[in-house]
PDB file of N, CA and C in Angstrom:
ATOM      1  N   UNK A   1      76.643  87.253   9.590  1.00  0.00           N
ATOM      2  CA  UNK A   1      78.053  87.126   9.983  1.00  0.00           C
ATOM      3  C   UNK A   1      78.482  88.290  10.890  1.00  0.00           C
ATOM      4  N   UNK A   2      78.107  89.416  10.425  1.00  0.00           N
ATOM      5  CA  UNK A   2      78.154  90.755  11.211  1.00  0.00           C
ATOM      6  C   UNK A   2      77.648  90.691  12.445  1.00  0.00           C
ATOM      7  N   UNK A   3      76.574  89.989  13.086  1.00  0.00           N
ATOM      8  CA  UNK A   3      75.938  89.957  14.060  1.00  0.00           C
ATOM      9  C   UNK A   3      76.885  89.185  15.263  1.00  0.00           C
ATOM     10  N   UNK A   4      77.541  87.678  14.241  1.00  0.00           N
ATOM     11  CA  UNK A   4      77.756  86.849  14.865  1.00  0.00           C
ATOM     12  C   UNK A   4      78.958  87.251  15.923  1.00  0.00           C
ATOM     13  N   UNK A   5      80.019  88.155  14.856  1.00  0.00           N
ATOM     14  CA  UNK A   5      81.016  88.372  15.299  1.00  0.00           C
ATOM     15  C   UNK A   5      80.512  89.804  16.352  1.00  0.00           C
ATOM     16  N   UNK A   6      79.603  90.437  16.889  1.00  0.00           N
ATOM     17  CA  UNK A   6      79.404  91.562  17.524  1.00  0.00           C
ATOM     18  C   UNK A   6      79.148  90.585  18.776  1.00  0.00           C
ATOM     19  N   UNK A   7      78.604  89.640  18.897  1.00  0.00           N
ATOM     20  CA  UNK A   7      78.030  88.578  20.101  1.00  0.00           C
ATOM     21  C   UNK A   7      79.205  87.913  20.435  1.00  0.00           C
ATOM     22  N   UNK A   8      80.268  87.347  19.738  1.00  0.00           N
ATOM     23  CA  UNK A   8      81.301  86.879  20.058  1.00  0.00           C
ATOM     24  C   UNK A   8      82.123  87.675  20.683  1.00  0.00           C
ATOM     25  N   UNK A   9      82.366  89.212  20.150  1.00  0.00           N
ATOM     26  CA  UNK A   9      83.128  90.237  21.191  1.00  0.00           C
ATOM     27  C   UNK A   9      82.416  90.565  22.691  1.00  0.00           C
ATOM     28  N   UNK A  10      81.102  90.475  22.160  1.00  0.00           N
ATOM     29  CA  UNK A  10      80.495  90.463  23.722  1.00  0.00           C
ATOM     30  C   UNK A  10      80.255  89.792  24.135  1.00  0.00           C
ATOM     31  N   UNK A  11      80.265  88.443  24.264  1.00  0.00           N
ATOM     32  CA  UNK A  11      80.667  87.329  25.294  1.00  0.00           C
ATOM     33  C   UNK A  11      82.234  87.407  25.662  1.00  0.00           C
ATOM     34  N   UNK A  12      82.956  87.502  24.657  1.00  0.00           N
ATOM     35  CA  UNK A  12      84.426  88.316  25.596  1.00  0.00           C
ATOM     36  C   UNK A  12      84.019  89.148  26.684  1.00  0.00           C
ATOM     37  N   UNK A  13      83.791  90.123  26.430  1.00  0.00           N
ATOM     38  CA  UNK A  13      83.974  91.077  27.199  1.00  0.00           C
ATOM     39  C   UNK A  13      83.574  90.707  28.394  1.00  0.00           C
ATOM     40  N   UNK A  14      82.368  90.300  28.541  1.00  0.00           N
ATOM     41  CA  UNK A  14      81.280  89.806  29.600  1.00  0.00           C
ATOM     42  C   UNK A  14      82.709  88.398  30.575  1.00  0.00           C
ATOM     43  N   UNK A  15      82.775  87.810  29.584  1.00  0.00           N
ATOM     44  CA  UNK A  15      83.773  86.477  30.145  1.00  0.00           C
ATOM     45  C   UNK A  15      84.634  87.111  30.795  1.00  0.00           C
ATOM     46  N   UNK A  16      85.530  88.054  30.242  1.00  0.00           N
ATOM     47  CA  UNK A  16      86.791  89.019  31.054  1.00  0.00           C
ATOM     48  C   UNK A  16      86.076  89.738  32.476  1.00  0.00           C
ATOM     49  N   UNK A  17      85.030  90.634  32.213  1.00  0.00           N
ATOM     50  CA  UNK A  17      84.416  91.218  33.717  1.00  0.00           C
ATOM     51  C   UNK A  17      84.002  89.866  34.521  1.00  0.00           C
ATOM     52  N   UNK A  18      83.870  88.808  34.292  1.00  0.00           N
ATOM     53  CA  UNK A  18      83.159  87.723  35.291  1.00  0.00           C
ATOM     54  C   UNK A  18      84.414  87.777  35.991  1.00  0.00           C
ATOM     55  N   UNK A  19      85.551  87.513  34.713  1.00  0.00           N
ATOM     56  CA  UNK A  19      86.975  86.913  35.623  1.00  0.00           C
ATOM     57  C   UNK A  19      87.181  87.671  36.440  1.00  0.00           C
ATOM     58  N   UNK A  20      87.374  88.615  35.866  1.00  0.00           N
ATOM     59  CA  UNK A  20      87.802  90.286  36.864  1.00  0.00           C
ATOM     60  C   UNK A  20      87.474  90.444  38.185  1.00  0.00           C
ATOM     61  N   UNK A  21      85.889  90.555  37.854  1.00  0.00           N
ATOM     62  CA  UNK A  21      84.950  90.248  39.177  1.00  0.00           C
ATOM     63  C   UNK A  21      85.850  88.946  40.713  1.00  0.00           C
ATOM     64  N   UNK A  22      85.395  88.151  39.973  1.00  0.00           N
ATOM     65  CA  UNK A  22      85.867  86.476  40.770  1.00  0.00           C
ATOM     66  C   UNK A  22      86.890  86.927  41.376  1.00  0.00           C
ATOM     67  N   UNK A  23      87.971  87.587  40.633  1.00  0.00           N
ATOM     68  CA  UNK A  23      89.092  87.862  41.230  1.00  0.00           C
ATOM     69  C   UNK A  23      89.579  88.773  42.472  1.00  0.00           C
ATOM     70  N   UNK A  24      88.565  90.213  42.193  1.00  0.00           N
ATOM     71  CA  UNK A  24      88.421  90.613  43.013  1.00  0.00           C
ATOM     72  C   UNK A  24      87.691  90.012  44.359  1.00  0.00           C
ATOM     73  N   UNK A  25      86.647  89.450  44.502  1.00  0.00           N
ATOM     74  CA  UNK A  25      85.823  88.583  44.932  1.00  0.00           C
ATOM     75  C   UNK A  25      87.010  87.939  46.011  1.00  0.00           C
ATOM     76  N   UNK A  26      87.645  87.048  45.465  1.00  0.00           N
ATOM     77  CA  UNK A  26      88.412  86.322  46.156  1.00  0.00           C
ATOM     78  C   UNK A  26      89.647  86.931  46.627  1.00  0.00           C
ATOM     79  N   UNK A  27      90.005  88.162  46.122  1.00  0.00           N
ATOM     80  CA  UNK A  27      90.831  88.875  47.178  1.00  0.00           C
ATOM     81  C   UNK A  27      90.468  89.876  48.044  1.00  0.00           C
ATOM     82  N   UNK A  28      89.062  90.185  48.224  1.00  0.00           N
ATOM     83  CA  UNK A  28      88.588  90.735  49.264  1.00  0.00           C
ATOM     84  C   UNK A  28      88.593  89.640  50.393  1.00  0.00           C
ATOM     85  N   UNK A  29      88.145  88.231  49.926  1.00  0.00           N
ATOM     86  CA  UNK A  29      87.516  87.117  50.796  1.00  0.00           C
ATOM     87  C   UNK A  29      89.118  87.006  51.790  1.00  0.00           C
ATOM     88  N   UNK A  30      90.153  86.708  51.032  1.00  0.00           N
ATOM     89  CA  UNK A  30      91.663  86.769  51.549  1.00  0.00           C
ATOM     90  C   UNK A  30      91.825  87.707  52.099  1.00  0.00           C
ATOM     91  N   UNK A  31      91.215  89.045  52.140  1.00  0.00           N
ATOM     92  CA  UNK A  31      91.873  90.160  52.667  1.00  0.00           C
ATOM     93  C   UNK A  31      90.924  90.264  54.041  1.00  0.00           C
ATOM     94  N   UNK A  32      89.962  89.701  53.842  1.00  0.00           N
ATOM     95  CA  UNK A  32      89.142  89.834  55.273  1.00  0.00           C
ATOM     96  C   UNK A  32      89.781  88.743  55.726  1.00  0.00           C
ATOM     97  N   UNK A  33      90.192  87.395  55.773  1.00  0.00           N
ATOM     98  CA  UNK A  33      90.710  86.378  56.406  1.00  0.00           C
ATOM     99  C   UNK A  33      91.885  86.788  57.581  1.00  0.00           C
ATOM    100  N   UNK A  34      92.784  87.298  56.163  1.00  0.00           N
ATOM    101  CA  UNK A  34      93.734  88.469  57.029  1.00  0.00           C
ATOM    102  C   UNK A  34      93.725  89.198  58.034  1.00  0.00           C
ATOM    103  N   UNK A  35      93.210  90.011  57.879  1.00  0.00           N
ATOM    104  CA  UNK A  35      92.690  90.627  58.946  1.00  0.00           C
ATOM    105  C   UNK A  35      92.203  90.512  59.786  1.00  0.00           C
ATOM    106  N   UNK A  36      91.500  88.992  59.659  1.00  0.00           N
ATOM    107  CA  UNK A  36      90.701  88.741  60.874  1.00  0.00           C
ATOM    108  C   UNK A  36      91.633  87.854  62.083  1.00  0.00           C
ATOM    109  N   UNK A  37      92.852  87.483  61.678  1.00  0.00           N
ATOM    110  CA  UNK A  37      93.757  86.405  62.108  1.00  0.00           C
ATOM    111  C   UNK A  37      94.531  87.475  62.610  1.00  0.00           C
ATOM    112  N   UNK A  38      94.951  88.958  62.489  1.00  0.00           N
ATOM    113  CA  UNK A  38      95.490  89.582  63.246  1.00  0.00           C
ATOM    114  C   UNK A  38      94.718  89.717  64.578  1.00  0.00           C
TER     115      UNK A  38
END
């Protein structure tokens, strides 16, 4: 049970940095678009 719940916080965590990531990801991708249209 101890294990289960240590793997379940770390697939959180991991799930939150993917999002994080993506997010950034896609506002660099917008921020070069930007810029490039000036």
């Amino acid at each position: 049970m101890v294990t289960l719940a240590i793997a379940y916080e770390s697939i959180q965590l991991i799930a939150r940095c993917l999002v994080v990531c993506s997010r950034d990801s896609l506002l660099q991708i917008r921020l070069g678009e930007f810029f490039q249209w000036r």
